[in-house]
PDB file of N, CA and C in Angstrom:
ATOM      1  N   UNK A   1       5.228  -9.485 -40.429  1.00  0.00           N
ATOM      2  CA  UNK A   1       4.035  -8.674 -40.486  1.00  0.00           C
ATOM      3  C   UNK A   1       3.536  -8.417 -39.067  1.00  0.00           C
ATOM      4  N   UNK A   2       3.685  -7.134 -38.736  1.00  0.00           N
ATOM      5  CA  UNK A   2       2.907  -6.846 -37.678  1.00  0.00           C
ATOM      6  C   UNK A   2       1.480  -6.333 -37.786  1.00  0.00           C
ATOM      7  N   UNK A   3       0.374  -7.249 -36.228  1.00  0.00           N
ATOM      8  CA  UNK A   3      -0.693  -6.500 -36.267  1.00  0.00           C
ATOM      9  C   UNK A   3      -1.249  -5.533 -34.946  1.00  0.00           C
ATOM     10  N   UNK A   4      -1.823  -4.576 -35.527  1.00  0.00           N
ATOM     11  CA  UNK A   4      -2.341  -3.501 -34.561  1.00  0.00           C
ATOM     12  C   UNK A   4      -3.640  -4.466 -33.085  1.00  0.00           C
ATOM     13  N   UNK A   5      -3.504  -5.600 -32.725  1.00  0.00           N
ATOM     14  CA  UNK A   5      -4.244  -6.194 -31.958  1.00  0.00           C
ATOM     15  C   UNK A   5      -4.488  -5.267 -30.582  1.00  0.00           C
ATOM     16  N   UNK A   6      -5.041  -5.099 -30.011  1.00  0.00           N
ATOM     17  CA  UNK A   6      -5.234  -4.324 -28.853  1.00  0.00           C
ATOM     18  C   UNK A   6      -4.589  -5.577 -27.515  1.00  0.00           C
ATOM     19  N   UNK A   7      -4.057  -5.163 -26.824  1.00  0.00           N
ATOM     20  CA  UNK A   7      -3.677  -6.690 -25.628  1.00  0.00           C
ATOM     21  C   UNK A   7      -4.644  -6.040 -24.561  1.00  0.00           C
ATOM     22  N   UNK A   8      -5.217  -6.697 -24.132  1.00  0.00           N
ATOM     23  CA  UNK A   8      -6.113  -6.472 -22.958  1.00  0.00           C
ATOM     24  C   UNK A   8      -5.307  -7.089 -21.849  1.00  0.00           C
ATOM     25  N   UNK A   9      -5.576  -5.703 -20.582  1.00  0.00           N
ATOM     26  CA  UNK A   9      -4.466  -5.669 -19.117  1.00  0.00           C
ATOM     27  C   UNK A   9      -4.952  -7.226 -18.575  1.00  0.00           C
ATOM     28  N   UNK A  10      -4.141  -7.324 -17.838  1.00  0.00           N
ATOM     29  CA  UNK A  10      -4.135  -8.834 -17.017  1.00  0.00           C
ATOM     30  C   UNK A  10      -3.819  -8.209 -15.505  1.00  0.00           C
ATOM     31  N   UNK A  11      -3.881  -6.882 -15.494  1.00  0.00           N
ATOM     32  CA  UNK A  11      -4.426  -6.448 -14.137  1.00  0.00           C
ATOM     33  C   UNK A  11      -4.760  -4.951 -13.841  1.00  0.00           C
ATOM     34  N   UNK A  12      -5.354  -4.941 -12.321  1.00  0.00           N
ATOM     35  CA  UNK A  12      -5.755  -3.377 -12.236  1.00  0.00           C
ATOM     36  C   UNK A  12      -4.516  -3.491 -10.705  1.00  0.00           C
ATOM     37  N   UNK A  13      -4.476  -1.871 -11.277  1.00  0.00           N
ATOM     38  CA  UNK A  13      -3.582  -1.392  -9.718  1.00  0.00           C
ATOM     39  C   UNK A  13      -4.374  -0.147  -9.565  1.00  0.00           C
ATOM     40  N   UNK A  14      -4.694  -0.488  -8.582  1.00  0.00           N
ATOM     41  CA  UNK A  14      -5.224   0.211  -7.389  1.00  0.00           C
ATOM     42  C   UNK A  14      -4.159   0.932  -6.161  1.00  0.00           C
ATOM     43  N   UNK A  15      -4.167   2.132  -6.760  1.00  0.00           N
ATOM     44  CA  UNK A  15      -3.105   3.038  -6.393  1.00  0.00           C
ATOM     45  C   UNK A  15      -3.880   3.682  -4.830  1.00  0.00           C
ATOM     46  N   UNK A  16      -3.137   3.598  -4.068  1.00  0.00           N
ATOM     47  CA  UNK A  16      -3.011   4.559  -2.742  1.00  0.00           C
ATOM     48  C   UNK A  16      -2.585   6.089  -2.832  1.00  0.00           C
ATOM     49  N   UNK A  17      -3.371   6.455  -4.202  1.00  0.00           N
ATOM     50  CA  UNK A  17      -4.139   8.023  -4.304  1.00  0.00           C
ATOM     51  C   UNK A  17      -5.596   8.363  -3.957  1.00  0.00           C
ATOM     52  N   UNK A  18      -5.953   9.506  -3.939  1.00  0.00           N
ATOM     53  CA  UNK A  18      -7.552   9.491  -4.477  1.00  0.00           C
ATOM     54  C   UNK A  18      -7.298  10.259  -5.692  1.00  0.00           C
ATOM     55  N   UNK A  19      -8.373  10.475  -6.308  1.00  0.00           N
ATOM     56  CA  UNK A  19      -8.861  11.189  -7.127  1.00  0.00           C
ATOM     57  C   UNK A  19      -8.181  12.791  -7.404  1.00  0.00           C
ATOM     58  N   UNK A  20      -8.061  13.497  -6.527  1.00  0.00           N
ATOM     59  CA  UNK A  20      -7.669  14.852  -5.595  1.00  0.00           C
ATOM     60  C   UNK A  20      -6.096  14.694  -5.362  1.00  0.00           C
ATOM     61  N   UNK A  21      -5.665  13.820  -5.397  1.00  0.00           N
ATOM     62  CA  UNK A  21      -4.011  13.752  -5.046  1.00  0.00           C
ATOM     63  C   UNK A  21      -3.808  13.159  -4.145  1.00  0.00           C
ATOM     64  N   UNK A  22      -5.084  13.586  -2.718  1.00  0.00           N
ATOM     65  CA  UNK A  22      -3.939  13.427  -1.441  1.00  0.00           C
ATOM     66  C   UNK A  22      -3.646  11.600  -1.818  1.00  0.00           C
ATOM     67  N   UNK A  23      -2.833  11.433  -0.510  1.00  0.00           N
ATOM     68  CA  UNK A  23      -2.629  10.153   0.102  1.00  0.00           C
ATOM     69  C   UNK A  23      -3.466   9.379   0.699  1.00  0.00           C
ATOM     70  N   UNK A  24      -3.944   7.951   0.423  1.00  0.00           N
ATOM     71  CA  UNK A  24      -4.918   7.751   0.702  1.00  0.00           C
ATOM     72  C   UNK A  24      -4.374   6.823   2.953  1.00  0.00           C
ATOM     73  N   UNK A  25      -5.053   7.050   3.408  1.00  0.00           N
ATOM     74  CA  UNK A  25      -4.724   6.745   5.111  1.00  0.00           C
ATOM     75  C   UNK A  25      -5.640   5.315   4.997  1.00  0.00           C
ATOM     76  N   UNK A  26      -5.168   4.386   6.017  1.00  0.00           N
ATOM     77  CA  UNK A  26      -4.065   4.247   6.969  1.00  0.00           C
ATOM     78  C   UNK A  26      -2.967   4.072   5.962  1.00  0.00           C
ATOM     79  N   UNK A  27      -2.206   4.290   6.357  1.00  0.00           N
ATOM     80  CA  UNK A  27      -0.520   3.642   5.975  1.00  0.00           C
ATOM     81  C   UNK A  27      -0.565   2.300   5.425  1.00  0.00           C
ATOM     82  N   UNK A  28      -1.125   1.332   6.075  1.00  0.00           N
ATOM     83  CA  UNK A  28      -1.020  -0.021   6.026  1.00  0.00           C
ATOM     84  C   UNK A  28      -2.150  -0.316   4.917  1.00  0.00           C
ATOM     85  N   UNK A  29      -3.071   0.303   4.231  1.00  0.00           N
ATOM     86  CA  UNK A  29      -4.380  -0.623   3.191  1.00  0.00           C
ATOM     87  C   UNK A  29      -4.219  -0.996   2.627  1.00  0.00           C
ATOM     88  N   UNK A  30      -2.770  -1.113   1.737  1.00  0.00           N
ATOM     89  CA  UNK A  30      -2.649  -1.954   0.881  1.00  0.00           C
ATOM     90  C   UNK A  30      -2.461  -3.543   1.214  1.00  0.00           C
ATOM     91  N   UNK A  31      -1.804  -3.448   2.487  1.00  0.00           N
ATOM     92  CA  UNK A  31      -1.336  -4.283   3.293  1.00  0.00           C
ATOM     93  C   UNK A  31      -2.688  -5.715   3.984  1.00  0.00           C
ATOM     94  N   UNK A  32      -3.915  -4.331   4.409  1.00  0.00           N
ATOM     95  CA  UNK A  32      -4.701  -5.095   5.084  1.00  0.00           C
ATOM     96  C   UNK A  32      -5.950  -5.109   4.048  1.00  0.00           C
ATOM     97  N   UNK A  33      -6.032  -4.991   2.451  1.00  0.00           N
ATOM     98  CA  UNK A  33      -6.657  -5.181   1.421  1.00  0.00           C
ATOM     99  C   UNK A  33      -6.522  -6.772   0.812  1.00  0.00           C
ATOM    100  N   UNK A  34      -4.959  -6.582   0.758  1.00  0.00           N
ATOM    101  CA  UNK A  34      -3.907  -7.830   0.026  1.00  0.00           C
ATOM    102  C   UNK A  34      -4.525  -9.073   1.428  1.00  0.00           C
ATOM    103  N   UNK A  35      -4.391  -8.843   2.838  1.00  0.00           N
ATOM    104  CA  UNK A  35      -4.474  -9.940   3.504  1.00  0.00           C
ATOM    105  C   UNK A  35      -5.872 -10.382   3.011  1.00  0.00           C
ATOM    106  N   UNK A  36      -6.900  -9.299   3.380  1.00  0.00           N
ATOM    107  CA  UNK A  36      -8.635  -9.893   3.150  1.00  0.00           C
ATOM    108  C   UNK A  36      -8.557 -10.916   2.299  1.00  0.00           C
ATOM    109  N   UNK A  37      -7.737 -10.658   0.912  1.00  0.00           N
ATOM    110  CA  UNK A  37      -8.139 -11.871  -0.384  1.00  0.00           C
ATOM    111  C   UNK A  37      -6.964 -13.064  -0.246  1.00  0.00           C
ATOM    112  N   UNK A  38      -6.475 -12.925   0.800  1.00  0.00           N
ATOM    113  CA  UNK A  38      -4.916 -14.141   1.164  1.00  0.00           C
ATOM    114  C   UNK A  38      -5.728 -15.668   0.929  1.00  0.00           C
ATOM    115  N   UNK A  39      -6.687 -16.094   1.093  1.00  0.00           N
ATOM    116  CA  UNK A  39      -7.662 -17.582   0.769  1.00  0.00           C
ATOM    117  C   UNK A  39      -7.562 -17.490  -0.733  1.00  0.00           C
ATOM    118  N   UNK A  40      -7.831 -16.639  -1.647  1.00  0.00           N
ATOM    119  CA  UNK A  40      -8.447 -16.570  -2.936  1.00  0.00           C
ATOM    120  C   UNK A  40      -7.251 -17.435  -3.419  1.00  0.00           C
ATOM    121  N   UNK A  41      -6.673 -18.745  -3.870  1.00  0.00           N
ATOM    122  CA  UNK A  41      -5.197 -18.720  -4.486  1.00  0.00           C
ATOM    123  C   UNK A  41      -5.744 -20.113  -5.553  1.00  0.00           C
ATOM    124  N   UNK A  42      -4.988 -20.007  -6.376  1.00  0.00           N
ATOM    125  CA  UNK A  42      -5.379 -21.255  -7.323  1.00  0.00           C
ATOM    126  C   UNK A  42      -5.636 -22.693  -7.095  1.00  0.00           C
ATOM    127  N   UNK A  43      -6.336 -23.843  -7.655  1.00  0.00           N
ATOM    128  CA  UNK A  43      -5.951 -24.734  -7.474  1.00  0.00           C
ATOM    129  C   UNK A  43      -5.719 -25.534  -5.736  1.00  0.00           C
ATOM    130  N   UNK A  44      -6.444 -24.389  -5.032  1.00  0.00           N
ATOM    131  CA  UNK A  44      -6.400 -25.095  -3.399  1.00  0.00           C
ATOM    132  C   UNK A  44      -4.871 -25.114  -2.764  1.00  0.00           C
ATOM    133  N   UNK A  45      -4.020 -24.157  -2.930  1.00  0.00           N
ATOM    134  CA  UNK A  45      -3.016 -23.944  -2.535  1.00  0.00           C
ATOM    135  C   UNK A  45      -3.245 -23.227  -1.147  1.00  0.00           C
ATOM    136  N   UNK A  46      -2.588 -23.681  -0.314  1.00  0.00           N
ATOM    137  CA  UNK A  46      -2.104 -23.067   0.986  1.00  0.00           C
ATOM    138  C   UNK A  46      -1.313 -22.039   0.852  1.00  0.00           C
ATOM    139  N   UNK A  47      -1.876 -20.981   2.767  1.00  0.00           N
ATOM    140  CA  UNK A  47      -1.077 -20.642   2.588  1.00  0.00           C
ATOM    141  C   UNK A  47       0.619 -19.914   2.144  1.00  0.00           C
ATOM    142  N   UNK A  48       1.106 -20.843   2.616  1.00  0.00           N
ATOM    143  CA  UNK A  48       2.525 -21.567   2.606  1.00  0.00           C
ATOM    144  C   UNK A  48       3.307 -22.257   3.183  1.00  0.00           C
ATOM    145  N   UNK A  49       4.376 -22.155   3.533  1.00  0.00           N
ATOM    146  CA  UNK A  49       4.818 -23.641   4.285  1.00  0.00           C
ATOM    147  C   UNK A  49       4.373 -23.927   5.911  1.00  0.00           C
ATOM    148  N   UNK A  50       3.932 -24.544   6.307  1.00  0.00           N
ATOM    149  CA  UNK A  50       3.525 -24.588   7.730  1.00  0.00           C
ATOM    150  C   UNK A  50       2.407 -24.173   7.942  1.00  0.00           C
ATOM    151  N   UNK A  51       1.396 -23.449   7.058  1.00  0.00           N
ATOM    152  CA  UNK A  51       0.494 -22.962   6.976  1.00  0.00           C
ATOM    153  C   UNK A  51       0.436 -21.761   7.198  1.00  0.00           C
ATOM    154  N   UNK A  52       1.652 -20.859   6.839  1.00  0.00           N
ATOM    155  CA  UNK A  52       1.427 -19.917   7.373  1.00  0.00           C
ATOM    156  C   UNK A  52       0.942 -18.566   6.417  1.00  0.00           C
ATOM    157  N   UNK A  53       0.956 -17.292   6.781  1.00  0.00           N
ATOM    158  CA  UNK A  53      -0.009 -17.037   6.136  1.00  0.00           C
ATOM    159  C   UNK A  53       0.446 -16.085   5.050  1.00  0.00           C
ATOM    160  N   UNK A  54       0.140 -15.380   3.475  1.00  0.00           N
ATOM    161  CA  UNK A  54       0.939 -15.092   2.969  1.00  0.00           C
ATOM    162  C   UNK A  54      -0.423 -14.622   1.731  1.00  0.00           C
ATOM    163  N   UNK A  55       0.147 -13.479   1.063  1.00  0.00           N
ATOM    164  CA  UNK A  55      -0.463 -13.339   0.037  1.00  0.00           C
ATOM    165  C   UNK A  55      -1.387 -14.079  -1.219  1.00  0.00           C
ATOM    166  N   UNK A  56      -2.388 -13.641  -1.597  1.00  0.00           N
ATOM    167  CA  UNK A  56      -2.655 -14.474  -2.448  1.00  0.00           C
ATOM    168  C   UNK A  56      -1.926 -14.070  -3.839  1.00  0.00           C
ATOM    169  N   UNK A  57      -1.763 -14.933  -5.440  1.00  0.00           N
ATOM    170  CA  UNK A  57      -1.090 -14.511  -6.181  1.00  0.00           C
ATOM    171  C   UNK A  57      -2.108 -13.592  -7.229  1.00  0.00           C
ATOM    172  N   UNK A  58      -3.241 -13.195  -6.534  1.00  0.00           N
ATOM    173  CA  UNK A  58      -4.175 -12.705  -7.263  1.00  0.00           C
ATOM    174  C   UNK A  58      -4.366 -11.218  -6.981  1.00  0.00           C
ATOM    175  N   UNK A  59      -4.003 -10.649  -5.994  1.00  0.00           N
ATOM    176  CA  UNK A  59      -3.887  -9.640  -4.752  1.00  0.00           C
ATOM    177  C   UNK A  59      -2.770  -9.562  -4.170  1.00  0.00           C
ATOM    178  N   UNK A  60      -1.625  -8.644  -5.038  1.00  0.00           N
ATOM    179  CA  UNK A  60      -0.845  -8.201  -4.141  1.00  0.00           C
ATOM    180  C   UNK A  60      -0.286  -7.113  -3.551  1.00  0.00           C
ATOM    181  N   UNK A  61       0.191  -6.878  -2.727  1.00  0.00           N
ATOM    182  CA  UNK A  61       0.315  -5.363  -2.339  1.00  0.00           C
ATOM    183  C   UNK A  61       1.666  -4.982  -3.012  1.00  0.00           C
ATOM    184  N   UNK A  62       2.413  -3.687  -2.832  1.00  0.00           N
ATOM    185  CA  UNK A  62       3.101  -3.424  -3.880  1.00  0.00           C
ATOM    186  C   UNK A  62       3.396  -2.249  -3.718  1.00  0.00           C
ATOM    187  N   UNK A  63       4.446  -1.272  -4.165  1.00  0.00           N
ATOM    188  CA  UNK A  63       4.778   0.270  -3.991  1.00  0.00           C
ATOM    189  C   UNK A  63       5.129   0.182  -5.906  1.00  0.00           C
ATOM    190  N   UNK A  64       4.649   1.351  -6.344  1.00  0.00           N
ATOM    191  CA  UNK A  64       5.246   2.279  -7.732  1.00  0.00           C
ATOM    192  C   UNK A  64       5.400   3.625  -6.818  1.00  0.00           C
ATOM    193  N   UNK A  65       7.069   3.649  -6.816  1.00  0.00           N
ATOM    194  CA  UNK A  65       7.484   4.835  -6.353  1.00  0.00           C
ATOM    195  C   UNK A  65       7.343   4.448  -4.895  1.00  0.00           C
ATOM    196  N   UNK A  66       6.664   5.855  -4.148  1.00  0.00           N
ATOM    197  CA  UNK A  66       6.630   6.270  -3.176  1.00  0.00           C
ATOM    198  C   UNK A  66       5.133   6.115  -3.124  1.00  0.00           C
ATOM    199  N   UNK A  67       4.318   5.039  -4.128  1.00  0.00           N
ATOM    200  CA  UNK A  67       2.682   5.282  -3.706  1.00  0.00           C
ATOM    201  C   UNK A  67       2.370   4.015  -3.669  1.00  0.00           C
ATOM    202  N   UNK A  68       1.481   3.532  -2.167  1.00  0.00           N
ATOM    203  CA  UNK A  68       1.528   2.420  -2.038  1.00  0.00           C
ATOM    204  C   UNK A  68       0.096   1.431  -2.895  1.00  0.00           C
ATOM    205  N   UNK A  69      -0.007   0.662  -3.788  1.00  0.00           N
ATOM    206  CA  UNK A  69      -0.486   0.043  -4.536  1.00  0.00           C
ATOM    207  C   UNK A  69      -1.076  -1.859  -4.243  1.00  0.00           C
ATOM    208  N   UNK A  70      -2.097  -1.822  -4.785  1.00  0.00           N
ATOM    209  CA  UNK A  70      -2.456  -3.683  -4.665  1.00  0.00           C
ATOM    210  C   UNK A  70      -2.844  -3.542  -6.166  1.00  0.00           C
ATOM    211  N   UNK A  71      -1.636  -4.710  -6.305  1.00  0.00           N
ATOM    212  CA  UNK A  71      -2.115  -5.452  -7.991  1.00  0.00           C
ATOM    213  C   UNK A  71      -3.278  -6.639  -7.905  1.00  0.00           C
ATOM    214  N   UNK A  72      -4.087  -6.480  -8.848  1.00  0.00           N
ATOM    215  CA  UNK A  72      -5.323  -7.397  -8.618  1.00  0.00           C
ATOM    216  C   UNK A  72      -5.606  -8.131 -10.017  1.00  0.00           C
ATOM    217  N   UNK A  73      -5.107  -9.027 -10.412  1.00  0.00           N
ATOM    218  CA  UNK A  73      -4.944 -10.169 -11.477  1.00  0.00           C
ATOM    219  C   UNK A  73      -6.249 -10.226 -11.792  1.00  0.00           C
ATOM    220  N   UNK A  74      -6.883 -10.292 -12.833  1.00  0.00           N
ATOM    221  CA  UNK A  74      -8.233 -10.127 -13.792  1.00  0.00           C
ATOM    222  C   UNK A  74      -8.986 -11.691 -13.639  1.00  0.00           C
ATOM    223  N   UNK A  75      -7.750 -12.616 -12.945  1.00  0.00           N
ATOM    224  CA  UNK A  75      -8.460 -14.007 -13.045  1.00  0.00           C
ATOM    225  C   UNK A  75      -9.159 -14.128 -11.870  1.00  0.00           C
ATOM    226  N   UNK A  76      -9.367 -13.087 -10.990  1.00  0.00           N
ATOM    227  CA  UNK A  76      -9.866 -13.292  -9.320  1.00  0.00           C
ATOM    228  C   UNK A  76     -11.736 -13.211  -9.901  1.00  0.00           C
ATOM    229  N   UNK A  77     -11.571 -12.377 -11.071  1.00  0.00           N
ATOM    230  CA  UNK A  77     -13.057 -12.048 -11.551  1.00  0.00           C
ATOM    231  C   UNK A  77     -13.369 -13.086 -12.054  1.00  0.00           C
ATOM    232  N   UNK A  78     -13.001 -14.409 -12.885  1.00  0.00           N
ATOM    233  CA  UNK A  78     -13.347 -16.064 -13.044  1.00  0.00           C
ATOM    234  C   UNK A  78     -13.695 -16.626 -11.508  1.00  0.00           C
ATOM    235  N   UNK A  79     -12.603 -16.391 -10.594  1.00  0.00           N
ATOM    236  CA  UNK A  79     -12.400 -17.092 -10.170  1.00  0.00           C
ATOM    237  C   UNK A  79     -13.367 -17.037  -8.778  1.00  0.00           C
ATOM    238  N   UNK A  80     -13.704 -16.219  -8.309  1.00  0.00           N
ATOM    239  CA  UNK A  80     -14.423 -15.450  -7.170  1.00  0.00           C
ATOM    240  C   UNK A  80     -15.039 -13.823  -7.807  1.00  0.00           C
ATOM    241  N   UNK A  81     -16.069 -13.936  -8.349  1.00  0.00           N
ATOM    242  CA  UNK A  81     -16.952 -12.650  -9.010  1.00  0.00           C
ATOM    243  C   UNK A  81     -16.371 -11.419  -7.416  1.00  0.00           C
ATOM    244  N   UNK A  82     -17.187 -12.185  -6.683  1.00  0.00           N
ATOM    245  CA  UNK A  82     -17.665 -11.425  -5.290  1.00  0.00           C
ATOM    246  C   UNK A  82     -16.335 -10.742  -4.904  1.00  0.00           C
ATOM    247  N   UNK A  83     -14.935 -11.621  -4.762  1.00  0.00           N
ATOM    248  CA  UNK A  83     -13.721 -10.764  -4.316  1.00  0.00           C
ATOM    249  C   UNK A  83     -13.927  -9.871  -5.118  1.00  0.00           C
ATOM    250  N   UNK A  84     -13.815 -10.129  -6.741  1.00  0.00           N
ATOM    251  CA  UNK A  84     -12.997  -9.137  -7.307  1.00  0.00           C
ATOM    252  C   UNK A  84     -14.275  -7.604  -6.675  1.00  0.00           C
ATOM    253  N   UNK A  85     -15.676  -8.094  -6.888  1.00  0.00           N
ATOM    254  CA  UNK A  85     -15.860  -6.985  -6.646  1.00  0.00           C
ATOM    255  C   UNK A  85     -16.164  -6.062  -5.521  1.00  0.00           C
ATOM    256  N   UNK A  86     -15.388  -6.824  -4.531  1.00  0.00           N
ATOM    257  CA  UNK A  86     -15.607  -6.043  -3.423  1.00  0.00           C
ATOM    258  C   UNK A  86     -13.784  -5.667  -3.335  1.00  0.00           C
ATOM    259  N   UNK A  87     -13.110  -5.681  -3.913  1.00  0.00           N
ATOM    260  CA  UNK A  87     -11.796  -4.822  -4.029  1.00  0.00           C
ATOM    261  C   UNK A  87     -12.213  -3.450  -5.342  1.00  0.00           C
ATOM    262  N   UNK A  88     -12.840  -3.799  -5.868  1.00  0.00           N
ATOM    263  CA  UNK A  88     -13.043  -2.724  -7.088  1.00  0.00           C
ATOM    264  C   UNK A  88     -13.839  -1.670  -6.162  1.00  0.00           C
ATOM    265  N   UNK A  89     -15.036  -2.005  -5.540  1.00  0.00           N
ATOM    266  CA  UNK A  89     -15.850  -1.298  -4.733  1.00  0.00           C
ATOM    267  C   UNK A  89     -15.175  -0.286  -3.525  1.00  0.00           C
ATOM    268  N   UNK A  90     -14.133  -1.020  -2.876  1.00  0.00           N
ATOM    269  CA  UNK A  90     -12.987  -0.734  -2.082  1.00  0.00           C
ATOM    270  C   UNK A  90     -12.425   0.420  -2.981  1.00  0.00           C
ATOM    271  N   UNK A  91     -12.099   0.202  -3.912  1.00  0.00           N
ATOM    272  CA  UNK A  91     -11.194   1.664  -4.662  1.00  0.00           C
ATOM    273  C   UNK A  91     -12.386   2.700  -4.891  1.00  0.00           C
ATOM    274  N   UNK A  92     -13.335   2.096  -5.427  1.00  0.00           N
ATOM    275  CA  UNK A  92     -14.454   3.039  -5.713  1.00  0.00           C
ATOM    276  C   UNK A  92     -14.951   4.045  -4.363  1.00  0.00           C
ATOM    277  N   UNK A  93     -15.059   2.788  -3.401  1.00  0.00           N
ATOM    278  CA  UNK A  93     -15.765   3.984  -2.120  1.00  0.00           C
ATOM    279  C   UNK A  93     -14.923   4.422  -1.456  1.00  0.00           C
ATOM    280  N   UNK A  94     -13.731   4.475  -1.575  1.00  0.00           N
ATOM    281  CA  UNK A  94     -12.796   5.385  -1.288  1.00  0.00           C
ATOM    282  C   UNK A  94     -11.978   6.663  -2.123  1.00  0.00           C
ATOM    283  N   UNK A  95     -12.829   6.305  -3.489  1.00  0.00           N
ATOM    284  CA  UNK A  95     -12.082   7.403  -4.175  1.00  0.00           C
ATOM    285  C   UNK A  95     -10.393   7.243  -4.847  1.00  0.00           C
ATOM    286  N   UNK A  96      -9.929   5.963  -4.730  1.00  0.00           N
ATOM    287  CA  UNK A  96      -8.442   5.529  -5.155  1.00  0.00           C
ATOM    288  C   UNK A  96      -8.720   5.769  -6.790  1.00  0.00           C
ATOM    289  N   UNK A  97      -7.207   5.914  -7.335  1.00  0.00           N
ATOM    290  CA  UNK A  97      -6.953   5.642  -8.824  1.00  0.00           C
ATOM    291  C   UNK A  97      -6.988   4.630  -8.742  1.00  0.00           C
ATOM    292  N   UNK A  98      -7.180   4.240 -10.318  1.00  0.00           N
ATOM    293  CA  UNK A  98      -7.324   3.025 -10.892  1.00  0.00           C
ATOM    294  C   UNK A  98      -7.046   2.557 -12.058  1.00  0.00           C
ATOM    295  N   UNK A  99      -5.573   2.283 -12.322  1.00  0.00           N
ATOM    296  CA  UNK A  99      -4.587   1.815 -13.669  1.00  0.00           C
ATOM    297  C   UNK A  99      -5.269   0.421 -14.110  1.00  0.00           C
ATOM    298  N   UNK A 100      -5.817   0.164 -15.159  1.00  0.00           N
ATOM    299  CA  UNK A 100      -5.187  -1.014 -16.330  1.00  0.00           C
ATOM    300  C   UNK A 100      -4.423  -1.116 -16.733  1.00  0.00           C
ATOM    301  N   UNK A 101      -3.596  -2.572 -16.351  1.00  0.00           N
ATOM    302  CA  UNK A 101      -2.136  -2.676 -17.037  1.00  0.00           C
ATOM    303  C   UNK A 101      -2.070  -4.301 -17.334  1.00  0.00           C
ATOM    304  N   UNK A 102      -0.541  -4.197 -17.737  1.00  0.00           N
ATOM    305  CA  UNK A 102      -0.098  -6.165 -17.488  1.00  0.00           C
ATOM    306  C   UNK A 102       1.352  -5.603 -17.000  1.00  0.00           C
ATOM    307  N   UNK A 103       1.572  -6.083 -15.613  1.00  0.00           N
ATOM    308  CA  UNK A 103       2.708  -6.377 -14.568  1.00  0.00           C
ATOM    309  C   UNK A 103       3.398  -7.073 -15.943  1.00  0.00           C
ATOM    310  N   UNK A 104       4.800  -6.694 -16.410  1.00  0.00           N
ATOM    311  CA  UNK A 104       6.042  -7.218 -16.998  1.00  0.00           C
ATOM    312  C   UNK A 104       7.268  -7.768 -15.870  1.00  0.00           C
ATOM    313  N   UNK A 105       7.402  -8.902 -16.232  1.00  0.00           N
ATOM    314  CA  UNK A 105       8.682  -9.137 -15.212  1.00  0.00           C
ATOM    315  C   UNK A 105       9.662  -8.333 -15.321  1.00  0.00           C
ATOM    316  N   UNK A 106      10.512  -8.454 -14.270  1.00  0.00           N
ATOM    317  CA  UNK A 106      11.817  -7.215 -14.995  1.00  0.00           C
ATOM    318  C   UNK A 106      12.875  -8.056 -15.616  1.00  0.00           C
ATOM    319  N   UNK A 107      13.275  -7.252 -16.896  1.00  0.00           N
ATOM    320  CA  UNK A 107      14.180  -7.704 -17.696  1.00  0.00           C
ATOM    321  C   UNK A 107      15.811  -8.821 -16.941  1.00  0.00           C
ATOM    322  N   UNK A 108      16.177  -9.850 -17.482  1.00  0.00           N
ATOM    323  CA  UNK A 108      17.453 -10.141 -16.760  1.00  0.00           C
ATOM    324  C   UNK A 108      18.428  -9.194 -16.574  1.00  0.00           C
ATOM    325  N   UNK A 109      18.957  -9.956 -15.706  1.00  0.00           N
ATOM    326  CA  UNK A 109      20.160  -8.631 -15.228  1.00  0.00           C
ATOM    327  C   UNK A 109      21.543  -9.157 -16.380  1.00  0.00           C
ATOM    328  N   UNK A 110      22.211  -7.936 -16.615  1.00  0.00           N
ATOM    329  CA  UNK A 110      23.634  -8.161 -17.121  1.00  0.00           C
ATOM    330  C   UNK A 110      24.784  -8.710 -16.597  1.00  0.00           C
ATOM    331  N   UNK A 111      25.740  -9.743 -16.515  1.00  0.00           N
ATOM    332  CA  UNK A 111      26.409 -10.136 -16.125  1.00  0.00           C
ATOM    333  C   UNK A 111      27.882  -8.884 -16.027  1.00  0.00           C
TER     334      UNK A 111
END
């Protein structure tokens, strides 16, 4: 028996469009969006090894296609109100799209 349940996204992507089409500038924002929230990480995790410095798993940067994107995990809003909403605000006062989804791993590969 299947049911019609609705699944609610487990993230937003925040696409490096605006509204209008163009491309959103610098080159690099997804890049220097993803670093701002690099502290936010579960459980008091570093970093990474040596301390060095590295994405958080809540905020990451990302390409669909040829358009450059930051996936932003729905648990940053438990977890830190204030990040999440100063990345939402970030898409907003710039005019970016803004997908609800859930990131699927990609299927195994065929031998």
């Amino acid at each position: 028996m299947t049911t019609n349940i609705p699944i609610k996204p487990r993230e937003v992507f925040i696409q490096g469009i605006t509204s209008d089409g163009r491309t959103f500038r610098p080159s690099d924002w997804a890049e220097r969006l993803a670093g701002a929230m690099s502290c936010f990480r579960p459980g008091g995790q570093t970093g990474g090894l040596g301390g060095a410095i590295g994405y958080s798993p809540y905020c990451i940067p990302t390409s669909l296609g040829k358009t450059k994107c930051v996936v932003v995990n729905e648990a940053l809003k438990e977890l830190e109100p204030m990040a999440w909403d100063f990345v939402m605000n970030f898409a907003r006062d710039n005019d970016l799209q803004i997908i609800e989804a859930c990131l699927l791993p990609d299927p195994p590969r065929k031998a």
